[in-house]
N, C-alpha and C. Protein backbone atom coordinates (compact mmCIF):
# COMPACT_ATOMS: atom_id res chain seq x y z
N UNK A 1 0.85 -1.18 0.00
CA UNK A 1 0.00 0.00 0.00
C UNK A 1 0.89 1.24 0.00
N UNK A 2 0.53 2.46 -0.57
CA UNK A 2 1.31 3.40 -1.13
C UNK A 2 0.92 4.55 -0.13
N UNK A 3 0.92 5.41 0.44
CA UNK A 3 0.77 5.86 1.43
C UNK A 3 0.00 7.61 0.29
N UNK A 4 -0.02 8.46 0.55
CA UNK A 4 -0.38 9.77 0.19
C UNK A 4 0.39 10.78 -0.32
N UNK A 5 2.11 10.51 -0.08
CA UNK A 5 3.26 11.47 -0.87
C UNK A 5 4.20 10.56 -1.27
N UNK A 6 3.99 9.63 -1.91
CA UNK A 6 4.86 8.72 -2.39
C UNK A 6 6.10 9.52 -3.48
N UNK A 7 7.20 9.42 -3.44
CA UNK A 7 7.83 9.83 -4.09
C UNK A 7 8.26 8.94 -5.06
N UNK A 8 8.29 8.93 -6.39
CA UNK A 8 8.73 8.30 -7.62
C UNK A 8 10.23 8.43 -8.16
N UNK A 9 11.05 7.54 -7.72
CA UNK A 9 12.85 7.56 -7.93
C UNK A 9 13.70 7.36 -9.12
N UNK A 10 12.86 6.43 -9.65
CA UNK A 10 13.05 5.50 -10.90
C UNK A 10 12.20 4.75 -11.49
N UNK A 11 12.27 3.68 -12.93
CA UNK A 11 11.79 2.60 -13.37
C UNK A 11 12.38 1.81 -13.05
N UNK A 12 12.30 0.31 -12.62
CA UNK A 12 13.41 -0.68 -12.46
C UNK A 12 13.40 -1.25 -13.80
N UNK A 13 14.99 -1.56 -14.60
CA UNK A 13 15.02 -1.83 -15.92
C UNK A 13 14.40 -3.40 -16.84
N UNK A 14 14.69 -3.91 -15.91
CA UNK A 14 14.03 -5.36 -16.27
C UNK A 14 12.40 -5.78 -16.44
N UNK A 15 11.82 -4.63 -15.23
CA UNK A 15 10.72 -5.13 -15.39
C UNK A 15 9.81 -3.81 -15.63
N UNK A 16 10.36 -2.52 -15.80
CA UNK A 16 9.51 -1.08 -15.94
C UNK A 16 8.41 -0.43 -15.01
N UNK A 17 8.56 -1.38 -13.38
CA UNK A 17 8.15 -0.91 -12.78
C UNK A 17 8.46 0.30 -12.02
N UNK A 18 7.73 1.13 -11.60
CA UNK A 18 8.23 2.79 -10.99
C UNK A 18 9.14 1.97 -9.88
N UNK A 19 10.39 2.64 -9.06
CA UNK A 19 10.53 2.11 -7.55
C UNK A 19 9.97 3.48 -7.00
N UNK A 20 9.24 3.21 -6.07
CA UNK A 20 8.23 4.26 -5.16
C UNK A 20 9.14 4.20 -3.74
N UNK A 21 9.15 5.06 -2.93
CA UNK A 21 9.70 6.04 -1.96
C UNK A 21 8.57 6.33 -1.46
N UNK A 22 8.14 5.76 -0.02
CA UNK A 22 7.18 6.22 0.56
C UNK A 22 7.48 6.30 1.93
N UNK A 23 8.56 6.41 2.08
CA UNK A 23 9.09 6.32 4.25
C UNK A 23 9.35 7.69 4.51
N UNK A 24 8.85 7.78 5.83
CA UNK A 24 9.46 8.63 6.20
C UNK A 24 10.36 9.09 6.96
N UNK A 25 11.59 8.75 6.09
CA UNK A 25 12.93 9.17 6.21
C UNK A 25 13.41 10.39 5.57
N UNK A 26 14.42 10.73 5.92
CA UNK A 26 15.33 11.44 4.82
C UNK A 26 16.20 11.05 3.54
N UNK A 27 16.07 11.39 2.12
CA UNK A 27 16.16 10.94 1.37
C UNK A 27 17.02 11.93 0.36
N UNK A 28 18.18 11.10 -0.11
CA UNK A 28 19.25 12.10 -0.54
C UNK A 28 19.89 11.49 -1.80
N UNK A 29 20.37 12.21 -2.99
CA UNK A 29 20.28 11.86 -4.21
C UNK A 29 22.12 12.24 -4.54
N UNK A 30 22.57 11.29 -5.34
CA UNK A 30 24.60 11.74 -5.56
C UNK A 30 24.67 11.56 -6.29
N UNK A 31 24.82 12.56 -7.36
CA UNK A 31 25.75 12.21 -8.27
C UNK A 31 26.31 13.36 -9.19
N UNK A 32 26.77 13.36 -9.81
CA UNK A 32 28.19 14.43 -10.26
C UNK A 32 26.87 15.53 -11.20
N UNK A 33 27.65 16.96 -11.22
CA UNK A 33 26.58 17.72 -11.80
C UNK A 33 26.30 17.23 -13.32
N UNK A 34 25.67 17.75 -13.73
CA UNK A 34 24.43 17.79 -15.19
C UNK A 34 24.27 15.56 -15.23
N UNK A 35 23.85 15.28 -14.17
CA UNK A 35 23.26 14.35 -14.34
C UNK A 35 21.84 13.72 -13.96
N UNK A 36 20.96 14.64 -14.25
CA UNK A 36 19.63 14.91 -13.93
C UNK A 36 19.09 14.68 -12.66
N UNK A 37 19.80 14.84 -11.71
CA UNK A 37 19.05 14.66 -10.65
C UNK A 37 18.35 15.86 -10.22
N UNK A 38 18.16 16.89 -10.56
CA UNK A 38 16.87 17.96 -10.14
C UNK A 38 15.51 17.90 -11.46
N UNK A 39 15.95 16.98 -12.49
CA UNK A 39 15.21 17.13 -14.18
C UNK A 39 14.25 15.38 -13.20
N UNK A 40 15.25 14.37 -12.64
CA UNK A 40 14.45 13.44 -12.87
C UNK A 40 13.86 12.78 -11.76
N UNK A 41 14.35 13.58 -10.69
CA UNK A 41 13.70 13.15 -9.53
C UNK A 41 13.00 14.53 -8.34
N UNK A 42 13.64 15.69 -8.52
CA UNK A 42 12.97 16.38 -7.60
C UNK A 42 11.21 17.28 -8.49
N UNK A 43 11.78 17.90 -9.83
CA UNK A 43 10.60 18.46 -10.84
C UNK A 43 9.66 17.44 -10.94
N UNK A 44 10.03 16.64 -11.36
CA UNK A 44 8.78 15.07 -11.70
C UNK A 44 8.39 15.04 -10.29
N UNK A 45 9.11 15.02 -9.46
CA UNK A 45 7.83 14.41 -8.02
C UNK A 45 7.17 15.76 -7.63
N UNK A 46 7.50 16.94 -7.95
CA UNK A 46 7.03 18.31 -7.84
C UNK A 46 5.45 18.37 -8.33
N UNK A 47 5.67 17.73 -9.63
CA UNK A 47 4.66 17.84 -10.42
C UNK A 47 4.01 16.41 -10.56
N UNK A 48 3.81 15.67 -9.78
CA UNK A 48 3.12 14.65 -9.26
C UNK A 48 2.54 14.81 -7.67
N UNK A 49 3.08 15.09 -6.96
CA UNK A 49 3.41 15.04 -5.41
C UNK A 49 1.96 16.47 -5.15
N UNK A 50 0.99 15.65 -4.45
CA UNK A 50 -0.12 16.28 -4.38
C UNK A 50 -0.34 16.76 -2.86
N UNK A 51 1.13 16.78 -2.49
CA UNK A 51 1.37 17.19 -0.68
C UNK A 51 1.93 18.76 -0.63
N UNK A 52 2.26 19.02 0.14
CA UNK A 52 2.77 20.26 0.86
C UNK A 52 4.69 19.91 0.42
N UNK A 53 5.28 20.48 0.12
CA UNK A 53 6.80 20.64 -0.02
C UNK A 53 7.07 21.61 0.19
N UNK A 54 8.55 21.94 0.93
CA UNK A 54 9.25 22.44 1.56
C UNK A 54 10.39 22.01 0.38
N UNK A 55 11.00 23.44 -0.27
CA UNK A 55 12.22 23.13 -2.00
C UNK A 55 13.41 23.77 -1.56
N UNK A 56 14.25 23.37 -1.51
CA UNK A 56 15.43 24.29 -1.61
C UNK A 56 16.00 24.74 -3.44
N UNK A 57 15.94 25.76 -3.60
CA UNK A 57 16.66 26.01 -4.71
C UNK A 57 16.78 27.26 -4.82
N UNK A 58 18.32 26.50 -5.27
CA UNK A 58 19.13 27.83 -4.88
C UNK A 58 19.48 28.22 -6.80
N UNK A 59 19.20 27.90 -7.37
CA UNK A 59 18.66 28.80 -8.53
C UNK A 59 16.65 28.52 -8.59
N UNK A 60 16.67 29.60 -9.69
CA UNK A 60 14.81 29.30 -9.35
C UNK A 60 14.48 28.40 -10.60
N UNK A 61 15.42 27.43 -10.69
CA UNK A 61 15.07 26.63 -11.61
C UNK A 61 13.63 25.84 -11.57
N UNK A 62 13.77 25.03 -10.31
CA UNK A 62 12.73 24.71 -9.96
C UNK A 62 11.61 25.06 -9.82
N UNK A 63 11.44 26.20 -9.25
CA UNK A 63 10.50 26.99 -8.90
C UNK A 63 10.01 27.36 -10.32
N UNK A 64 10.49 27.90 -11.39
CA UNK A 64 10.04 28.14 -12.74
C UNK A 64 9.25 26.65 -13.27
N UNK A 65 9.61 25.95 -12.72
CA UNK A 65 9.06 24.56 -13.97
C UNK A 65 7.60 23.96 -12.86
N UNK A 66 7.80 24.50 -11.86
CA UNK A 66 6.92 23.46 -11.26
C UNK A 66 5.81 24.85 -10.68
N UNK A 67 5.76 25.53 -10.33
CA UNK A 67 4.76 26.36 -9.23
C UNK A 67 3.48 27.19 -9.95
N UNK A 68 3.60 27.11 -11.62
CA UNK A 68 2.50 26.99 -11.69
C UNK A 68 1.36 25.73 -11.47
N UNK A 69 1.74 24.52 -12.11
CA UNK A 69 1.02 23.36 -11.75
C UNK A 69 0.51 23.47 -10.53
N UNK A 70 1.61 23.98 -9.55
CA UNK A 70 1.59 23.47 -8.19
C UNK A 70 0.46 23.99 -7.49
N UNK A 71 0.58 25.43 -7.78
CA UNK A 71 -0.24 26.27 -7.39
C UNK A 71 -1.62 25.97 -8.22
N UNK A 72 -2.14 25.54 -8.95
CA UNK A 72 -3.56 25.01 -9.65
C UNK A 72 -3.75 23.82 -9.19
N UNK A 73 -3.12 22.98 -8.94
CA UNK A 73 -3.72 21.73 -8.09
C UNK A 73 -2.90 21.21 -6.78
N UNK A 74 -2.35 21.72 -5.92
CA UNK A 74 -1.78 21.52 -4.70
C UNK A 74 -2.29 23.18 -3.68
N UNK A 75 -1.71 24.20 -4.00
CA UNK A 75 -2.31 25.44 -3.19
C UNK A 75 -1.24 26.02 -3.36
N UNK A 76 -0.75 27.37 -2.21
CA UNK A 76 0.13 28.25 -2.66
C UNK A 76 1.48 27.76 -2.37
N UNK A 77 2.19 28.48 -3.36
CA UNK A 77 3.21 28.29 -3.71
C UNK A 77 4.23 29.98 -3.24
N UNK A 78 4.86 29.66 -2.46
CA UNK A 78 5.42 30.38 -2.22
C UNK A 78 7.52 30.56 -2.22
N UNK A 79 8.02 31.61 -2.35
CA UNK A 79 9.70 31.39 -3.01
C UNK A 79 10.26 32.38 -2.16
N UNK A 80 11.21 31.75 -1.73
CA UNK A 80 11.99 33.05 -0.80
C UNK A 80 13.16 32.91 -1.39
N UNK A 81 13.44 34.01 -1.78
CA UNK A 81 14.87 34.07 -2.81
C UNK A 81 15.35 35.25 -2.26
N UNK A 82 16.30 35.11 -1.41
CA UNK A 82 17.17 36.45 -0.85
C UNK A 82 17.56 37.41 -1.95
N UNK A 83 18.10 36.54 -2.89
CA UNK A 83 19.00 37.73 -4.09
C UNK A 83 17.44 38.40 -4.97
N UNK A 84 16.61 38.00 -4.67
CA UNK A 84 15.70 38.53 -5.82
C UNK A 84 14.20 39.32 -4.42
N UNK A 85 14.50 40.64 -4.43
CA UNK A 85 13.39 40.88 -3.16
C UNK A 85 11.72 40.93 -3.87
N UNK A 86 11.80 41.37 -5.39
CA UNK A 86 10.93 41.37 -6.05
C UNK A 86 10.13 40.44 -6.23
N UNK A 87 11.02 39.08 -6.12
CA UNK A 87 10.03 37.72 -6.52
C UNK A 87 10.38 36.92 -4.93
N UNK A 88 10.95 37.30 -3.77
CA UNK A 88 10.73 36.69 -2.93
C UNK A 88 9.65 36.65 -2.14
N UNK A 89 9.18 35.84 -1.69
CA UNK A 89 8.12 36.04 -0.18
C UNK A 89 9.46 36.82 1.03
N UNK A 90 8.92 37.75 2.00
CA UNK A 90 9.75 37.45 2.86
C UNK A 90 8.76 38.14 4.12
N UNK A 91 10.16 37.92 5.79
CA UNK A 91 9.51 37.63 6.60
C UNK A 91 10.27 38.91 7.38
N UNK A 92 9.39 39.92 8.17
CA UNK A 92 10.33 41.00 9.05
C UNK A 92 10.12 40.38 10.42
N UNK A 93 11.26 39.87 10.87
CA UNK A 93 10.84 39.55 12.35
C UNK A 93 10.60 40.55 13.48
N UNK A 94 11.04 41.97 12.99
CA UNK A 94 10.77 42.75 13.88
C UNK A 94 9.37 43.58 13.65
N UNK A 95 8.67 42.95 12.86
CA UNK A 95 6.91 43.57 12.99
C UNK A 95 6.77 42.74 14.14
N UNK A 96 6.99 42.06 14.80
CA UNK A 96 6.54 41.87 16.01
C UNK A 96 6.90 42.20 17.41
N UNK A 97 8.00 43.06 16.91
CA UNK A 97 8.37 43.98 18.28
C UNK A 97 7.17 45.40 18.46
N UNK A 98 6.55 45.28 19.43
CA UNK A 98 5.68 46.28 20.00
C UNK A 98 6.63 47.44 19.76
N UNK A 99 5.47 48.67 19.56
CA UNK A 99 6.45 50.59 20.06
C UNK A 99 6.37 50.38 21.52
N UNK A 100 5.70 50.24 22.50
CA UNK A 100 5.93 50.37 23.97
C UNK A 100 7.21 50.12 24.39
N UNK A 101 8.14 50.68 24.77
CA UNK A 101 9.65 50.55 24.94
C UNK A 101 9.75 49.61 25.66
N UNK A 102 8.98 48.78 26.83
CA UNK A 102 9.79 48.42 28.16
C UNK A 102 8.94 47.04 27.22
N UNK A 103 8.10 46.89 26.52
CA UNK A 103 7.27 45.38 25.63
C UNK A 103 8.27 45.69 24.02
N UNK A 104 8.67 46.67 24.00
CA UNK A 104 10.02 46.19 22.54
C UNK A 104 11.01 45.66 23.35
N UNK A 105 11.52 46.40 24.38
CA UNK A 105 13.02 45.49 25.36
C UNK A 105 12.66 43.92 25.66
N UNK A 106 11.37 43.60 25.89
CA UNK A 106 10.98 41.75 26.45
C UNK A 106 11.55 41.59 25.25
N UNK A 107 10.60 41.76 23.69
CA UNK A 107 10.62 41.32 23.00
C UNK A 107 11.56 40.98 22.56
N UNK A 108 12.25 41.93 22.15
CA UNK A 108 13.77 41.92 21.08
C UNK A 108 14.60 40.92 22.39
N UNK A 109 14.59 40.91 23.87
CA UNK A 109 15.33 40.04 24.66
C UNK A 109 15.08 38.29 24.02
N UNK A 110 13.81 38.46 23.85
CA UNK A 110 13.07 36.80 22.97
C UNK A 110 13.70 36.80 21.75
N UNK A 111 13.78 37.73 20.96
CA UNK A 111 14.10 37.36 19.45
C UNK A 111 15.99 36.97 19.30
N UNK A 112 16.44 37.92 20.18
CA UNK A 112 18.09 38.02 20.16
C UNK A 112 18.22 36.67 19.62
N UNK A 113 18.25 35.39 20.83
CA UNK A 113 18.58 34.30 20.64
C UNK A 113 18.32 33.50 19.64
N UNK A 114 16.76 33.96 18.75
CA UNK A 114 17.13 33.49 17.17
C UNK A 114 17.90 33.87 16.35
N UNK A 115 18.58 35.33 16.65
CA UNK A 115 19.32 35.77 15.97
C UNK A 115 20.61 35.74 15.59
N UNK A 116 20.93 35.15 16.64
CA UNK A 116 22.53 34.85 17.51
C UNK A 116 22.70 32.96 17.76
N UNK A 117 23.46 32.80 17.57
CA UNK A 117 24.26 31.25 17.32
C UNK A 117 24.79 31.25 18.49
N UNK A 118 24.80 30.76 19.70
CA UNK A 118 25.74 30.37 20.74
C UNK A 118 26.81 29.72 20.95
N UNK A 119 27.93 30.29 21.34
CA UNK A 119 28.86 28.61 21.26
C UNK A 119 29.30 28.24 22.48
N UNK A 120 30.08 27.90 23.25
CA UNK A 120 30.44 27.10 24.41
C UNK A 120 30.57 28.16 25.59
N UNK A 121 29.90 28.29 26.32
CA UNK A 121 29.74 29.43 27.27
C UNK A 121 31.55 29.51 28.17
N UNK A 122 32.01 28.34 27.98
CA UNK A 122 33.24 28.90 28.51
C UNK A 122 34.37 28.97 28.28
N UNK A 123 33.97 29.61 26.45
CA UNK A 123 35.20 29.69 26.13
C UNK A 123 35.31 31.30 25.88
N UNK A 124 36.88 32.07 25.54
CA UNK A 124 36.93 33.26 25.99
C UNK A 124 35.84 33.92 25.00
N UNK A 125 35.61 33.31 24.01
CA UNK A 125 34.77 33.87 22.77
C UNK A 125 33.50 34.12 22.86
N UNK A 126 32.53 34.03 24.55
CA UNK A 126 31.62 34.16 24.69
C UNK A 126 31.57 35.22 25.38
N UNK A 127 32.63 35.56 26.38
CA UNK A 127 32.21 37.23 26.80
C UNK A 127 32.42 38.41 25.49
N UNK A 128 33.12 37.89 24.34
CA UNK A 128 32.54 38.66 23.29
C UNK A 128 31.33 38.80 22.41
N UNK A 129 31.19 37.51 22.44
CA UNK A 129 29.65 37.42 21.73
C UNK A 129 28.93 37.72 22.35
N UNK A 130 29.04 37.95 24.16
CA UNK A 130 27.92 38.80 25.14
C UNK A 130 28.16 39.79 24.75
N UNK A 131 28.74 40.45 24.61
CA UNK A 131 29.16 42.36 24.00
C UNK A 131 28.31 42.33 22.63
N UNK A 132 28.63 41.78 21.61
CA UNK A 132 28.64 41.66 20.43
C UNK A 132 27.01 41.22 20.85
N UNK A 133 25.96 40.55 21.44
CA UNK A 133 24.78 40.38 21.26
C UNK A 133 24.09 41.73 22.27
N UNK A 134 24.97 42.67 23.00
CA UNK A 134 24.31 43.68 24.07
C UNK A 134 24.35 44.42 22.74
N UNK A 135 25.09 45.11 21.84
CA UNK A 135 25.15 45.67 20.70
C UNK A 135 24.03 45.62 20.04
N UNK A 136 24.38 44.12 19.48
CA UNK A 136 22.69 44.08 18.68
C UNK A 136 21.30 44.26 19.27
N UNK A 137 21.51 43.84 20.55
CA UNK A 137 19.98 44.39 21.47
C UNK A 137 19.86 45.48 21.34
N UNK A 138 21.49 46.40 21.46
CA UNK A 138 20.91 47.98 21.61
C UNK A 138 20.47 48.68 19.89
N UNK A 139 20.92 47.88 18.77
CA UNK A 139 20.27 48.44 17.42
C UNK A 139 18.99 48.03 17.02
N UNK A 140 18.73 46.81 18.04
CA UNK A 140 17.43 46.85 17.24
C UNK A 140 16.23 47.11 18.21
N UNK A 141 16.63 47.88 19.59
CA UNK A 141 15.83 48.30 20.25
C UNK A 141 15.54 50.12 19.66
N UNK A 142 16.84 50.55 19.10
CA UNK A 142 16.73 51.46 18.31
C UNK A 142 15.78 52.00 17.18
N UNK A 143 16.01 50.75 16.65
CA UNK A 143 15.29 50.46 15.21
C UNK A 143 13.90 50.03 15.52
N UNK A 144 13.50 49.09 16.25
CA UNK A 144 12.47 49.09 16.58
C UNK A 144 11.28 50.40 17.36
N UNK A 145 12.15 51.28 17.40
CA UNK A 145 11.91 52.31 18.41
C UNK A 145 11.58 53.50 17.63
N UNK A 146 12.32 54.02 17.14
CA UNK A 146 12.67 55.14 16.25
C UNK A 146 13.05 54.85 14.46
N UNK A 147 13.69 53.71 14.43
CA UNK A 147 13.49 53.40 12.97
C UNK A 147 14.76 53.68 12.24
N UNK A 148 15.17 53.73 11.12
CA UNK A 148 16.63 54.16 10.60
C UNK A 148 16.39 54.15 9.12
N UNK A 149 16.33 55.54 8.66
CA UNK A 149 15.93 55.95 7.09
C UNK A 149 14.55 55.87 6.68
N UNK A 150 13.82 55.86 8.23
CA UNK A 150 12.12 55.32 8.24
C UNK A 150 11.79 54.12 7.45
N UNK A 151 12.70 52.95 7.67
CA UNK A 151 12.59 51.78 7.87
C UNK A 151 13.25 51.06 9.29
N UNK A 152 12.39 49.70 9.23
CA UNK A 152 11.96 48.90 11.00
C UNK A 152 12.12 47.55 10.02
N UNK A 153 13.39 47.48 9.53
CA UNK A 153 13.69 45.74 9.26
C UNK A 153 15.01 45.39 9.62
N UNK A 154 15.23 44.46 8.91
CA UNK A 154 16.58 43.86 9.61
C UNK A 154 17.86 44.32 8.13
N UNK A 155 17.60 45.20 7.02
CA UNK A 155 18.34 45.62 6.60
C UNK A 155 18.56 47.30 6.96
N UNK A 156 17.93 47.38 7.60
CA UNK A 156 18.35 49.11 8.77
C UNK A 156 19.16 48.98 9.62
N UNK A 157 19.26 47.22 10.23
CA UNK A 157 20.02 46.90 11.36
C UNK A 157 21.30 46.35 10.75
N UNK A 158 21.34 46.13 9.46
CA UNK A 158 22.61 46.28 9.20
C UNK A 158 23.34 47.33 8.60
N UNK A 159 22.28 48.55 8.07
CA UNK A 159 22.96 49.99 7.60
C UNK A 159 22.59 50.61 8.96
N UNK A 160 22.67 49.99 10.22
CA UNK A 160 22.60 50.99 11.11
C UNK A 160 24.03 50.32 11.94
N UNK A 161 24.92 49.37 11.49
CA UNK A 161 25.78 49.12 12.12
C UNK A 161 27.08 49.83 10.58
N UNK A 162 26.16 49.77 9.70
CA UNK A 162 27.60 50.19 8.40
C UNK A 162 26.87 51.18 7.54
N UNK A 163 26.60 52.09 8.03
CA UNK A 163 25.78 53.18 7.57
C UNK A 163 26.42 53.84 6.17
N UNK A 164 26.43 54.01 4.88
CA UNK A 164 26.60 54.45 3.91
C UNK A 164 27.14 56.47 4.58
N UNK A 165 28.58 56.78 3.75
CA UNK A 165 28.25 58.18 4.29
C UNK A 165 26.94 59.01 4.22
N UNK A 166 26.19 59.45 3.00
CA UNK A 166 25.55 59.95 3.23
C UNK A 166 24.09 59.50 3.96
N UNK A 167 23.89 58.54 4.55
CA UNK A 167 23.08 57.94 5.66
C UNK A 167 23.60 58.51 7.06
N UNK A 168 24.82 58.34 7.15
CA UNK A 168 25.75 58.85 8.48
C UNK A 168 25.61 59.84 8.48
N UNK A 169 25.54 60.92 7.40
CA UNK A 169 25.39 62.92 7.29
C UNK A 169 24.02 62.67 7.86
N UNK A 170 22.64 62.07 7.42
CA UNK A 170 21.36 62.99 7.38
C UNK A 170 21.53 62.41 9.21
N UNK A 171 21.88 60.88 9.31
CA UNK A 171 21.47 60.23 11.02
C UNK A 171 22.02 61.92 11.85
N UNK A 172 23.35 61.99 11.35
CA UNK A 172 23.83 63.34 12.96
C UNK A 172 22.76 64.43 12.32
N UNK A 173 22.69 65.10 11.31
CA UNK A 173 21.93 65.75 11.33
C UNK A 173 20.63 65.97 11.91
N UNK A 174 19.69 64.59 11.69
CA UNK A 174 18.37 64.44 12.03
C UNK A 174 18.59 64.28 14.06
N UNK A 175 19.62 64.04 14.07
CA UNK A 175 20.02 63.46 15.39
C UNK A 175 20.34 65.12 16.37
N UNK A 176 21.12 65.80 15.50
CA UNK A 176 20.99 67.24 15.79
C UNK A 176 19.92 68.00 15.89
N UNK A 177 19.39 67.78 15.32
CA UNK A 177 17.85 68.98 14.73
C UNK A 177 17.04 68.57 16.14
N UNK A 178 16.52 67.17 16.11
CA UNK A 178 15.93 66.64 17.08
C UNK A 178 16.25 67.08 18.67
N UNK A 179 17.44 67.27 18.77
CA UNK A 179 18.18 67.55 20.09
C UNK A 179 17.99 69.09 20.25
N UNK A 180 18.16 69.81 19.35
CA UNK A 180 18.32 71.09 19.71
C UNK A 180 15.99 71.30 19.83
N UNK A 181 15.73 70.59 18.80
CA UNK A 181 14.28 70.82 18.86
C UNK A 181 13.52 70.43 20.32
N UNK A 182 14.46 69.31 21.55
CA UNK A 182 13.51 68.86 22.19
C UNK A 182 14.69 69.88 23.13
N UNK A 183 15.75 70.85 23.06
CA UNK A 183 15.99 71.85 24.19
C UNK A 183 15.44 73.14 23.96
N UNK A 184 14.60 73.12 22.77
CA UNK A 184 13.86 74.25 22.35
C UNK A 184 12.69 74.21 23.64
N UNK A 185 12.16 73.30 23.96
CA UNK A 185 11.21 72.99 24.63
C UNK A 185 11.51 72.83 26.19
N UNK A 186 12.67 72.61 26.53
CA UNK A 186 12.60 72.58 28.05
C UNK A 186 13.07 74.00 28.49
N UNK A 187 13.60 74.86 27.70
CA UNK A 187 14.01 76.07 28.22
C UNK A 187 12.86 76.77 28.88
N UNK A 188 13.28 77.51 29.89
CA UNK A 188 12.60 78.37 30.68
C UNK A 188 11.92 79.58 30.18
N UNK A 189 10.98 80.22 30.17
CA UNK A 189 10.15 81.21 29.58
C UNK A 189 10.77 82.45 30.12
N UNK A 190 10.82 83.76 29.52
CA UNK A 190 11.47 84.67 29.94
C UNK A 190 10.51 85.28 30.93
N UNK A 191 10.46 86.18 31.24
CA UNK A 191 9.55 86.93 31.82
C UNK A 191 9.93 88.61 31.84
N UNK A 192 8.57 88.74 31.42
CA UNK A 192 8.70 90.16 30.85
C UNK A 192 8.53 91.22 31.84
N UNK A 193 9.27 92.22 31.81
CA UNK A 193 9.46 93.62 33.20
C UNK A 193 8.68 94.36 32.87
């Protein structure tokens, strides 16, 4: 009995039966490039395979041959392609940091650790990566806060650690204006004789 995502590997030559792949294991394909293993085993079960998949491809080869089908008789089809922002899906993890400062500080305290890779707490390389992760808490409590070029993603948090010069001119500027604008306001009123 064939289960509901059977995957299709081959014909066996003698007798032209499919060999079917139906465990659920992990399942891994070798062999030297241009020898069809994305043409004859991952596209063909793409476009058979009436389940949910999870694709890696790292050209959009795949994704070109298979996601219309996919999307007309399986459901959506979705592509996250870093190099391409136009045709990627993508995900801001910091829309879920609240504006309330002291519920952005929980938050971004929760997110750090997806953000950050840990390695052996006792080696000397972790009281730097504690520095190096107080850093990033403090940019993206920033960013989450106030924002950087009036964007709140995670490419502000990296032009807010390598800011382009003229990004660095308008930040002191806007950073100036603001400062002198909020001592405009605490100064004392004169009083008139």
């Amino acid at each position: 009995m064939v289960g509901k995502a059977p995957l299709t590997l081959g014909v066996f030559k003698e007798t032209g039966q499919e060999y079917i792949f139906d465990g659920a294991e992990s399942l891994i394909t070798i062999a030297r490039p241009g020898r069809g293993k994305t043409q004859a085993h991952v596209v063909r079960n793409l476009l058979q395979l009436e389940a949910p998949a999870i694709v890696l491809d790292v050209k959009p080869e795949i994704a070109d041959l298979t996601s219309d089908w996919r999307s007309q008789n399986v459901g959506p089809v979705q592509v996250f392609m870093p190099g391409n922002a136009a045709r990627s899906e993508s995900f801001n993890p910091l829309d879920a940091v609240p504006n309330d400062p002291i519920a952005a500080y929980t938050a971004i305290g929760r997110l750090l650790p997806l953000l950050m890779v840990p390695t052996d707490s006792q080696s000397a390389k972790s009281f730097w990566e504690g520095r190096a992760a107080q850093l990033l808490q403090g940019a993206l409590y920033d960013i989450c806060l106030r924002g950087f070029d009036g964007r709140r993603d995670m490419s502000a948090v990296v032009d807010w650690f390598s800011a382009s010069p003229e990004q660095l001119k308008l930040r002191i500027e806007s950073e100036a204006f603001r400062r002198q604008k909020s001592n405009a306001h605490r100064q004392p009123a004169r009083r008139c004789r």
